[in-house]
N, C-alpha and C. Protein backbone atom coordinates (compact mmCIF):
# COMPACT_ATOMS: atom_id res chain seq x y z
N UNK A 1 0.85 -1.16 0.00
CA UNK A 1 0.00 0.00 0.00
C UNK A 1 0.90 1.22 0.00
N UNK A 2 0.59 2.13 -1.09
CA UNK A 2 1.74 3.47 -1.12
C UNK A 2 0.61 4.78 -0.80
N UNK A 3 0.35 5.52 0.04
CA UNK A 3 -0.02 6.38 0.16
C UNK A 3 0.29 7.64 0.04
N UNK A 4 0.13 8.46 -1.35
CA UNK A 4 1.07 9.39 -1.25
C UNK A 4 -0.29 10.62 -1.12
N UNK A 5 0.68 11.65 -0.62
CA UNK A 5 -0.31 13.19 -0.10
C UNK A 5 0.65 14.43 -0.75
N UNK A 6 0.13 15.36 -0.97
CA UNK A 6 0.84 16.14 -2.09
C UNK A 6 -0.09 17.69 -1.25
N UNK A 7 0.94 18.31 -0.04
CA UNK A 7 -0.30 19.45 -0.36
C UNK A 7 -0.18 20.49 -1.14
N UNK A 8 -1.22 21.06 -0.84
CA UNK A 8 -1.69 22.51 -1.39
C UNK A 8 -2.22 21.86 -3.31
N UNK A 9 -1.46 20.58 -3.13
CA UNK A 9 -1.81 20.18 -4.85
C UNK A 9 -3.23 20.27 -4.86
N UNK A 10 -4.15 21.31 -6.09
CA UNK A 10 -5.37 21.49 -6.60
C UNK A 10 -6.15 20.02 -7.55
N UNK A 11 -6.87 19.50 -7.24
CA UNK A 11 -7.32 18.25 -8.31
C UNK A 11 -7.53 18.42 -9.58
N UNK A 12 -8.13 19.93 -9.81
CA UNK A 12 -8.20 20.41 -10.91
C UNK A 12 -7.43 21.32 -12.04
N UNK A 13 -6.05 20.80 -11.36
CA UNK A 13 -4.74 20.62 -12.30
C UNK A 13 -4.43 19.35 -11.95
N UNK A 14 -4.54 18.56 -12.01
CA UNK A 14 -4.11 17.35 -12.10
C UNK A 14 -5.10 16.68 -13.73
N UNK A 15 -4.17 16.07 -14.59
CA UNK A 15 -4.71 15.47 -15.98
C UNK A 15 -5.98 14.30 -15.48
N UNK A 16 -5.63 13.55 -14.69
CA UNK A 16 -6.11 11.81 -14.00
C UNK A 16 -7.63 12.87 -13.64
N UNK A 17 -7.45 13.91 -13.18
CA UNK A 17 -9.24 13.89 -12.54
C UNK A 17 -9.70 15.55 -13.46
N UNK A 18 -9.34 15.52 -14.63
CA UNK A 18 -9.35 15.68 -15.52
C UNK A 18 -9.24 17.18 -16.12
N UNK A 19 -8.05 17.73 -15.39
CA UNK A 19 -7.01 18.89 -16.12
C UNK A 19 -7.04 18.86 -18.01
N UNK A 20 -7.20 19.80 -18.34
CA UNK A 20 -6.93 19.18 -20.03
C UNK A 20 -5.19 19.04 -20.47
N UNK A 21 -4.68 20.04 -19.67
CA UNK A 21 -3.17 19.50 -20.11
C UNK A 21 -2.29 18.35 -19.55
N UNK A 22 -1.92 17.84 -19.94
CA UNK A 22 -1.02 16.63 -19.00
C UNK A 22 0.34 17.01 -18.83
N UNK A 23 -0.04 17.45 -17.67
CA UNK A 23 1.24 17.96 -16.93
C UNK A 23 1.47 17.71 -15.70
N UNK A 24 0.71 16.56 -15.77
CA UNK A 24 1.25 15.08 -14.20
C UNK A 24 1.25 14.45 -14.68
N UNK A 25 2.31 13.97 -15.92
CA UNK A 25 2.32 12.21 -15.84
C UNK A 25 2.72 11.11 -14.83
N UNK A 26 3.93 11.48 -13.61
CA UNK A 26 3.72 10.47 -13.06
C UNK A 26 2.49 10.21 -12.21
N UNK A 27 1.50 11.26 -11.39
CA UNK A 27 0.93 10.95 -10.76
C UNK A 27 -0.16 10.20 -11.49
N UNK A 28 -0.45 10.97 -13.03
CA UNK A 28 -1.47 10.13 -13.68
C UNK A 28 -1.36 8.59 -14.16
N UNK A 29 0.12 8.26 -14.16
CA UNK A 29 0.53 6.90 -14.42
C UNK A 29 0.21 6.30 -12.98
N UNK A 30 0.87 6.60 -11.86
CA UNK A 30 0.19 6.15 -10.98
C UNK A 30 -1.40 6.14 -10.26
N UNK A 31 -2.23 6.93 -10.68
CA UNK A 31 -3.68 6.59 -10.32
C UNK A 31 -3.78 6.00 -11.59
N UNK A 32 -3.51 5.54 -12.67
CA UNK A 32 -3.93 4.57 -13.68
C UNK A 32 -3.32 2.91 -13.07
N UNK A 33 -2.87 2.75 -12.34
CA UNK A 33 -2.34 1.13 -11.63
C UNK A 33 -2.75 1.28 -10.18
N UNK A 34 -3.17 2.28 -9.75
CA UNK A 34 -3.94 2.18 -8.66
C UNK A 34 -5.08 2.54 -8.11
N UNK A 35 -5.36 3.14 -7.27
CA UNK A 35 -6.79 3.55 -6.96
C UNK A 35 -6.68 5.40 -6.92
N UNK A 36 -7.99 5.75 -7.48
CA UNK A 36 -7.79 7.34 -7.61
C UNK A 36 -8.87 7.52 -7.12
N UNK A 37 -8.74 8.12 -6.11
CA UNK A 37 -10.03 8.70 -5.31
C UNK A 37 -11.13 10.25 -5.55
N UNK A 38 -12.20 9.76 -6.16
CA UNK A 38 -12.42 11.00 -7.15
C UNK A 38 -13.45 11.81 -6.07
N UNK A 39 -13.67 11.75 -5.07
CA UNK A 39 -13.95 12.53 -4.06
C UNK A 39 -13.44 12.41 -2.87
N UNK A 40 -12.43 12.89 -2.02
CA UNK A 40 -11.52 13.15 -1.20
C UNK A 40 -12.09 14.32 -0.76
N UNK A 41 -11.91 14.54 0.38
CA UNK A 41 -11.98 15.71 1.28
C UNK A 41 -11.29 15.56 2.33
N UNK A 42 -10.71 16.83 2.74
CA UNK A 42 -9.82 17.18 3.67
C UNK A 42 -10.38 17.10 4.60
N UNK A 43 -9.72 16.68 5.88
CA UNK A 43 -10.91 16.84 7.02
C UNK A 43 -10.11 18.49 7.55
N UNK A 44 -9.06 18.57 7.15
CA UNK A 44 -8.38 20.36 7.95
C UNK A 44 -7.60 21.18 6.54
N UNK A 45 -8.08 22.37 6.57
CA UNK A 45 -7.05 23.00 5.56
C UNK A 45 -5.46 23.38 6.01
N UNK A 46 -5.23 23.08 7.34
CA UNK A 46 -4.37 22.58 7.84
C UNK A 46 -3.44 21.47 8.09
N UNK A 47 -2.08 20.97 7.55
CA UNK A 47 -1.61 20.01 7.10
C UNK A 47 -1.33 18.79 8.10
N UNK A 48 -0.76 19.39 9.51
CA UNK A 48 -0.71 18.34 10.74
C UNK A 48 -2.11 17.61 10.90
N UNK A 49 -3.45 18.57 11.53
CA UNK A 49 -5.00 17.91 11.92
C UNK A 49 -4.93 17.07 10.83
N UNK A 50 -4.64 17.45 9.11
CA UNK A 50 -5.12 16.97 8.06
C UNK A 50 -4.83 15.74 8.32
N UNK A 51 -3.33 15.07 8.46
CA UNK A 51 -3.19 14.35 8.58
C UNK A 51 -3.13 13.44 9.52
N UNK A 52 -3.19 14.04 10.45
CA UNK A 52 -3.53 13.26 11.80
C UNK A 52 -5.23 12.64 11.62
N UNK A 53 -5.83 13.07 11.09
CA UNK A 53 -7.01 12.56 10.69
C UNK A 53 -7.19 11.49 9.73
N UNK A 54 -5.99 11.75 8.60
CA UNK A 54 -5.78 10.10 7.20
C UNK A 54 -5.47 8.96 8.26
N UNK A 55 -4.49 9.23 9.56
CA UNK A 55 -3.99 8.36 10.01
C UNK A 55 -4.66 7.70 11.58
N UNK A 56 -5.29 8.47 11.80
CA UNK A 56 -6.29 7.99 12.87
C UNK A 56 -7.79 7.56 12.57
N UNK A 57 -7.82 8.04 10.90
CA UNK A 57 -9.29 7.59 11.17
C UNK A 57 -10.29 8.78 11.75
N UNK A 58 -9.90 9.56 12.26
CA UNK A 58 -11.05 10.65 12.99
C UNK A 58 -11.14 11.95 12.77
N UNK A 59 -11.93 12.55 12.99
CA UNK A 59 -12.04 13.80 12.84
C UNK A 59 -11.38 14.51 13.54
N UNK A 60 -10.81 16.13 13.15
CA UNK A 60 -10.09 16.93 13.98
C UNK A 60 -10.61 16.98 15.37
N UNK A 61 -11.96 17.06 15.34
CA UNK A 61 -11.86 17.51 16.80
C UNK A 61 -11.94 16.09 17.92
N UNK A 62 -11.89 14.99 17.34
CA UNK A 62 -11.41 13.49 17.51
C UNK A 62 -10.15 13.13 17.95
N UNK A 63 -9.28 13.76 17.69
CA UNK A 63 -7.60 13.94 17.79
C UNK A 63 -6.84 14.79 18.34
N UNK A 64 -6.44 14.50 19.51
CA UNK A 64 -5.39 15.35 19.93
C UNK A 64 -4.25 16.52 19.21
N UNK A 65 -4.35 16.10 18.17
CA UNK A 65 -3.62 17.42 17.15
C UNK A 65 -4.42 18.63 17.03
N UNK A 66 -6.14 18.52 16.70
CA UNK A 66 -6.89 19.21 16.87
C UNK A 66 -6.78 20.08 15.60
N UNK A 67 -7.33 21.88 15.70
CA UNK A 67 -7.00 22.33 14.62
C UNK A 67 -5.10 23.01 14.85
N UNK A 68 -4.32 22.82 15.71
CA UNK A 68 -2.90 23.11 15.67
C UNK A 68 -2.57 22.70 14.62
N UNK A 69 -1.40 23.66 13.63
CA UNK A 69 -0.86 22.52 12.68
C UNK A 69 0.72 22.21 13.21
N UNK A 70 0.43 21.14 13.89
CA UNK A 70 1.86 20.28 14.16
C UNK A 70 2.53 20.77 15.56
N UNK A 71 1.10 22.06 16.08
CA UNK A 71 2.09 22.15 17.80
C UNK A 71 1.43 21.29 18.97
N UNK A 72 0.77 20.35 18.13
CA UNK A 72 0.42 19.19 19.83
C UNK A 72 0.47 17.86 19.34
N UNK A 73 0.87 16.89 19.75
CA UNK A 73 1.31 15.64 19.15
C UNK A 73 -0.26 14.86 19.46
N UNK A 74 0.05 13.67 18.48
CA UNK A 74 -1.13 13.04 17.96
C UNK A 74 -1.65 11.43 19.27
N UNK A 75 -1.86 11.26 19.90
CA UNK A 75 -1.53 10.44 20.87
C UNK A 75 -3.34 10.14 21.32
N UNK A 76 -3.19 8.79 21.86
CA UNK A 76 -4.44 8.03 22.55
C UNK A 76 -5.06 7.23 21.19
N UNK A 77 -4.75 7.34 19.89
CA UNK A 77 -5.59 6.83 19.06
C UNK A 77 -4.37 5.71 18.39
N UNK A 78 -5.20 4.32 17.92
CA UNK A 78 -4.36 3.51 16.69
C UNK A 78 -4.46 4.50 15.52
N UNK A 79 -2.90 4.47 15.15
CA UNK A 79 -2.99 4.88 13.67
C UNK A 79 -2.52 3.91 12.57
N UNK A 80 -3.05 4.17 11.27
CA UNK A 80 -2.91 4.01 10.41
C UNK A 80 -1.72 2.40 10.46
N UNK A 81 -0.71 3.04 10.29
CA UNK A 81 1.10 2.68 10.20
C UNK A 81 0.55 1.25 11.41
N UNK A 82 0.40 1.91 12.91
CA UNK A 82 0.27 0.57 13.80
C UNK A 82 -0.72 -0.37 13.10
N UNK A 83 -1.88 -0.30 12.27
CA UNK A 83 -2.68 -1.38 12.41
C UNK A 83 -1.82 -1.91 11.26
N UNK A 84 -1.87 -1.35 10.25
CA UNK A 84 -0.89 -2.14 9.27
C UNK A 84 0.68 -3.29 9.67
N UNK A 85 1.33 -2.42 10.70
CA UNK A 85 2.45 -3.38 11.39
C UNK A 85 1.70 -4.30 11.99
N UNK A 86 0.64 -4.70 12.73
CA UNK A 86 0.31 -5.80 13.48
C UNK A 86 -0.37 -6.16 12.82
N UNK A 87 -0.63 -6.46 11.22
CA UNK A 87 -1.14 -6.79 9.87
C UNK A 87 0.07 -7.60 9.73
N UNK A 88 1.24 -7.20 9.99
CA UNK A 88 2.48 -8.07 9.40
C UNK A 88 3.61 -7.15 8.44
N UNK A 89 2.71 -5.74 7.89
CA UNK A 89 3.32 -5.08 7.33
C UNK A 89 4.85 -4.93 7.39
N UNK A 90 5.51 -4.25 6.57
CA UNK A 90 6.38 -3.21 6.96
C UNK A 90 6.11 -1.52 6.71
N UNK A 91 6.25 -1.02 7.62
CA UNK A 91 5.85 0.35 7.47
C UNK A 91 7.10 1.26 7.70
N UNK A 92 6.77 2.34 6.41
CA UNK A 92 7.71 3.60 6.32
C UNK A 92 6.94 4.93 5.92
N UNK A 93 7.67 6.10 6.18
CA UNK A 93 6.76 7.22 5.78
C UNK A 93 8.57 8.28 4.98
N UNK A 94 8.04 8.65 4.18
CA UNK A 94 8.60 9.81 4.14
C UNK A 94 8.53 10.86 3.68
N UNK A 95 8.57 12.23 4.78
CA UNK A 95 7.71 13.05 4.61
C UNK A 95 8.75 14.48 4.63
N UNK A 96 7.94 15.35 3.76
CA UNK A 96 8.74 16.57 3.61
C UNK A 96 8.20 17.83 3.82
N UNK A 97 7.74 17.74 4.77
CA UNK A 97 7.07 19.03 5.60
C UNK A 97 7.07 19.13 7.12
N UNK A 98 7.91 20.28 7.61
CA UNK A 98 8.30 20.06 9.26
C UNK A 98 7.17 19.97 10.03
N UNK A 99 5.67 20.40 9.80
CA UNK A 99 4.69 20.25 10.62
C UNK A 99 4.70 18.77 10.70
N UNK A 100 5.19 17.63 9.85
CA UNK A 100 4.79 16.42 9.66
C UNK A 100 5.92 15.71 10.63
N UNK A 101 6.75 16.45 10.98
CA UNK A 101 8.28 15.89 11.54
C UNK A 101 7.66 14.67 12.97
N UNK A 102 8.46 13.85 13.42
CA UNK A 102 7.72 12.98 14.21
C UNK A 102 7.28 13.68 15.66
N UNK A 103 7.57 14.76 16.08
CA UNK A 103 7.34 15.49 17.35
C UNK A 103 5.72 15.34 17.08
N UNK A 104 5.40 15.14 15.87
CA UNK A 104 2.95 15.60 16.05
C UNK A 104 2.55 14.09 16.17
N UNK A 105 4.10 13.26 16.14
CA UNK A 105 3.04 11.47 16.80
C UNK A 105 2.63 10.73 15.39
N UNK A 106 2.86 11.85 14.49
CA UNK A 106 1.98 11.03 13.34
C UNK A 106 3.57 9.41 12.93
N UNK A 107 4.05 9.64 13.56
CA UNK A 107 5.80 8.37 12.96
C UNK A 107 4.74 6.95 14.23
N UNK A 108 3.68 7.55 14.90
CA UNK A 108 3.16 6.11 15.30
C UNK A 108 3.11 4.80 14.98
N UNK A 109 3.77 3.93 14.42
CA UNK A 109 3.64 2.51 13.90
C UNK A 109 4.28 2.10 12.66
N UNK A 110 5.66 3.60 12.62
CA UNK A 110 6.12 3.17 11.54
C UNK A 110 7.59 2.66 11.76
N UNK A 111 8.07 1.65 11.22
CA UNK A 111 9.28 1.35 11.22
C UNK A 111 10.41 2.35 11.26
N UNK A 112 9.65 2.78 10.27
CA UNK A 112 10.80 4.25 9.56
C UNK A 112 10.02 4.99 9.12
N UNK A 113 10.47 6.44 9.75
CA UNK A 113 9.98 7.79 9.67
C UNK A 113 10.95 8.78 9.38
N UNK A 114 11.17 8.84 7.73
CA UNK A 114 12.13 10.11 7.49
C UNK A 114 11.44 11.24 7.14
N UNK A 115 11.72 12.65 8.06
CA UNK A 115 11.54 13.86 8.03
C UNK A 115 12.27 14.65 7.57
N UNK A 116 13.70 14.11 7.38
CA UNK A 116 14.66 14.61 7.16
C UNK A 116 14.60 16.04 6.20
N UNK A 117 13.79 15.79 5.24
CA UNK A 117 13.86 16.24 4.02
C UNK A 117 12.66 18.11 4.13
N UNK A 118 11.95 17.81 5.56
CA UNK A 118 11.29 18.85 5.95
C UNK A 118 12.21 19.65 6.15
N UNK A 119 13.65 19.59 6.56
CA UNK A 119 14.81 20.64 7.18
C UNK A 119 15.24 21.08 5.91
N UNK A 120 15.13 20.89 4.90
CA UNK A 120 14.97 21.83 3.51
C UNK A 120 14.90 22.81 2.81
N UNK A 121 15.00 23.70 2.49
CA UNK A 121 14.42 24.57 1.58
C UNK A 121 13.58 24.85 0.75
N UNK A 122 12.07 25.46 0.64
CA UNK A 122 11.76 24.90 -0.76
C UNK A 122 12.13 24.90 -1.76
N UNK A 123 13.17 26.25 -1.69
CA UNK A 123 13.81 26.61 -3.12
C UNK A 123 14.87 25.66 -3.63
N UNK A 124 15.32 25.01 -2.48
CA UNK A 124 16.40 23.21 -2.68
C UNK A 124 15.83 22.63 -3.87
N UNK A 125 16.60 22.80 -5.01
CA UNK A 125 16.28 21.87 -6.42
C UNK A 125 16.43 20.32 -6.17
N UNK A 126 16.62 20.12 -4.69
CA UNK A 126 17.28 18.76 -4.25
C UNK A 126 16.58 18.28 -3.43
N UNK A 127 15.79 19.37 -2.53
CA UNK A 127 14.77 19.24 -1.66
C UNK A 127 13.38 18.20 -1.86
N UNK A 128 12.56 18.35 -0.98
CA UNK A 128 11.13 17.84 -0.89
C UNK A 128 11.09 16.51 -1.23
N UNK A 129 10.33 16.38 -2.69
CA UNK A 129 10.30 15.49 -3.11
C UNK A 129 11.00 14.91 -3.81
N UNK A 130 12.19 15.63 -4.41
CA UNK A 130 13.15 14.83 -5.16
C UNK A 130 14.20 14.43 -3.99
N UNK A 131 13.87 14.20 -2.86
CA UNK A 131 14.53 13.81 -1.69
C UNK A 131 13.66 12.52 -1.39
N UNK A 132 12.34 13.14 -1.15
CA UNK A 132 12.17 11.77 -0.18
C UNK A 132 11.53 10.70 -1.19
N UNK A 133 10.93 11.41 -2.61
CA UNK A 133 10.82 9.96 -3.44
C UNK A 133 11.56 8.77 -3.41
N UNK A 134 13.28 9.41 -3.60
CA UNK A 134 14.53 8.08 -3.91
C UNK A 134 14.41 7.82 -2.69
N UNK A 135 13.89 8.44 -1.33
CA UNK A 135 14.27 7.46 -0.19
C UNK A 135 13.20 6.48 -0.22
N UNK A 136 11.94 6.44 -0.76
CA UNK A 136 10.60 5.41 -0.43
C UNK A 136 10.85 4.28 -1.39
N UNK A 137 11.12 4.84 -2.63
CA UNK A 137 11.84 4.02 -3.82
C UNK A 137 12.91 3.20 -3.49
N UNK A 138 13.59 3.38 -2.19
CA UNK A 138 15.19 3.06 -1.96
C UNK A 138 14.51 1.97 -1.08
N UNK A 139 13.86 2.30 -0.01
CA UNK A 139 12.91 1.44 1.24
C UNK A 139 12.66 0.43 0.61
N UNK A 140 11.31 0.60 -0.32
CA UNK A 140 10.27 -0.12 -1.04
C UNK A 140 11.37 -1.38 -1.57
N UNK A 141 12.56 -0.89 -2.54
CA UNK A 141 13.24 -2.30 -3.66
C UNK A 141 13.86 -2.54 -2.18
N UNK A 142 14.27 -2.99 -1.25
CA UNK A 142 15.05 -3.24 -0.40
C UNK A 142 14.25 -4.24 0.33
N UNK A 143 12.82 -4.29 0.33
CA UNK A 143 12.16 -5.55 0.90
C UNK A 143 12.47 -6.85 0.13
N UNK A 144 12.20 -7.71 0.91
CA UNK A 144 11.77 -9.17 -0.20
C UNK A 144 10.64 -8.97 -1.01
N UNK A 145 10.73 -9.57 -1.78
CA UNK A 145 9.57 -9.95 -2.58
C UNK A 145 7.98 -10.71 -2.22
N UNK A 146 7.31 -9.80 -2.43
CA UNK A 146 5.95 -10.04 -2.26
C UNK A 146 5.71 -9.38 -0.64
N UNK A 147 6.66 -9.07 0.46
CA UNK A 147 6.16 -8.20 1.37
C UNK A 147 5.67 -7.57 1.52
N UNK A 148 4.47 -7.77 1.83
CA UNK A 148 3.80 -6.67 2.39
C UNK A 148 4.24 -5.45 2.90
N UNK A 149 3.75 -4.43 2.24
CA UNK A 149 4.02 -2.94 2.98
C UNK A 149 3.10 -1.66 2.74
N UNK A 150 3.50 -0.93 3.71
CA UNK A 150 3.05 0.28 4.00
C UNK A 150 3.66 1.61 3.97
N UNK A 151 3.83 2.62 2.36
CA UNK A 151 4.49 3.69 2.57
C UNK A 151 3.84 4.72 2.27
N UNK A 152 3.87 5.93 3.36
CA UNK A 152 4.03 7.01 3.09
C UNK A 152 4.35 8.02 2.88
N UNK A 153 4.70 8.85 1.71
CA UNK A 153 5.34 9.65 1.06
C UNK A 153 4.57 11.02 1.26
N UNK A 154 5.23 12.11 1.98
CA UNK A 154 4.31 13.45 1.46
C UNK A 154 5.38 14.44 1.11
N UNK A 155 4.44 14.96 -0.23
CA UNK A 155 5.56 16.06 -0.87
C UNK A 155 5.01 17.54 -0.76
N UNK A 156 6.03 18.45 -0.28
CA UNK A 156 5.38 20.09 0.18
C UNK A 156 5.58 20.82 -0.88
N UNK A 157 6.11 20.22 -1.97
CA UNK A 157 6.73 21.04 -2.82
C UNK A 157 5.79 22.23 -3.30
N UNK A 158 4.50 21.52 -4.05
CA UNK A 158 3.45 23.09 -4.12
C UNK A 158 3.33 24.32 -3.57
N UNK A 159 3.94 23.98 -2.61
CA UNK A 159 3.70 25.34 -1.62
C UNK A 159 4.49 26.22 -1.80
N UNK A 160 5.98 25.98 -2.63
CA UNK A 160 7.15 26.75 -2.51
C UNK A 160 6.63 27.37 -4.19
N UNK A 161 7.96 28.84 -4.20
CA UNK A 161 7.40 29.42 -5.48
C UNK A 161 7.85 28.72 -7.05
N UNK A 162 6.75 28.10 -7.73
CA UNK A 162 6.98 27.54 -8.96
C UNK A 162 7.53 28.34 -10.25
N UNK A 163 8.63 27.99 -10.55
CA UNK A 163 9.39 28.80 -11.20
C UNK A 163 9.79 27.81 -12.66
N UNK A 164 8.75 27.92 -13.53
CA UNK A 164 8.66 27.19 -15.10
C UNK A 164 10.28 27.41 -15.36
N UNK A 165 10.61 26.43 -16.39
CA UNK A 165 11.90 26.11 -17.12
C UNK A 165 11.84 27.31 -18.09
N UNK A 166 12.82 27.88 -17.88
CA UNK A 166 13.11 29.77 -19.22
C UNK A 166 12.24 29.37 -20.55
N UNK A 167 12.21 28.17 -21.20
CA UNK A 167 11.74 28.10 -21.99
C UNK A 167 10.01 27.25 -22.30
N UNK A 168 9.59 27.00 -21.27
CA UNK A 168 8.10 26.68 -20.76
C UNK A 168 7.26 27.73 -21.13
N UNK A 169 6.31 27.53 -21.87
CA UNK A 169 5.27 28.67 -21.66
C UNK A 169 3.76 28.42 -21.45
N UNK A 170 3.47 27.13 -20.77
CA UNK A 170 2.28 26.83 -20.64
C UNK A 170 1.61 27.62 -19.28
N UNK A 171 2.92 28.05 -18.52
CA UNK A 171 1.99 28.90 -17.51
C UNK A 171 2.65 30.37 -17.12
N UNK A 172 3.22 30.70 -18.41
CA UNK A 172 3.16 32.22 -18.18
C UNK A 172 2.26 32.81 -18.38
């Protein structure tokens, strides 16, 4: 199971839920081999509750994170990562946003929890997600075969300022 979260990403630039330009192929290659969820809702426009909520199962005001983003840790509830490990899983996350860092509880039940990549820059051409992809990619081929697992990947990159290639002109 790969769970990936992308914030501030809009659905309606994305090609898969039906942008007219295709200018996500990997994500659209990946919801074409997996599952694409064509109504999702946030339970917080806030990224810690947000996710303290994918991973508990509950609503913000259900969770000790609450509406804080990332200043009270996530605690008293199974998450996500634990039920999957006592499934047999192996579980990893890696995530690139410091609200997500393991201090908010959300690293509950995971083997491995790299944050690393939150201590970043956005403007890091090296940063976010071209960081913690090769690390989930690196995790993932490193199991045996046919293991079961559990990863999560979140990329902050949207949030930082998007700056097209000099010669791009689809969004000047």
């Amino acid at each position: 199971v790969l769970l990936v979260t992308i914030d501030t990403l809009r659905a309606d630039f994305v090609h898969s839920y039906g942008f007219s330009q295709e200018i996500t192929p990997n994500l659209d290659a990946l919801a074409a081999r997996g599952v694409l969820f064509e109504t999702a809702i946030a339970a917080s426009t806030a990224t810690a509750p947000a996710h303290a909520s994918i991973m508990s199962s509950r609503y913000v005001r259900e969770h000790s994170v609450g509406s804080n983003n990332g200043a009270t840790r996530l605690a008293g509830v199974t998450t996500l990562a634990q039920s999957f490990r006592r499934a047999g899983y192996d579980t990893a996350a890696f995530v690139s946003n410091v609200v997500l860092k393991s201090r908010t509880g959300l690293d509950q039940g995971f083997d491995v929890y790299d944050s690393s990549a939150g201590d970043i820059e956005l403007e890091d051409p090296d940063g976010g997600i071209r960081r913690t992809a090769p690390l989930a990619r690196e995790w993932i081929s490193g199991l045996p075969a046919g293991e079961p697992f559990f990863a999560f990947v979140h990329a902050f990159d949207v949030h930082g300022p998007y700056m097209p290639e000099p010669n791009e002109q689809r969004f000047h």
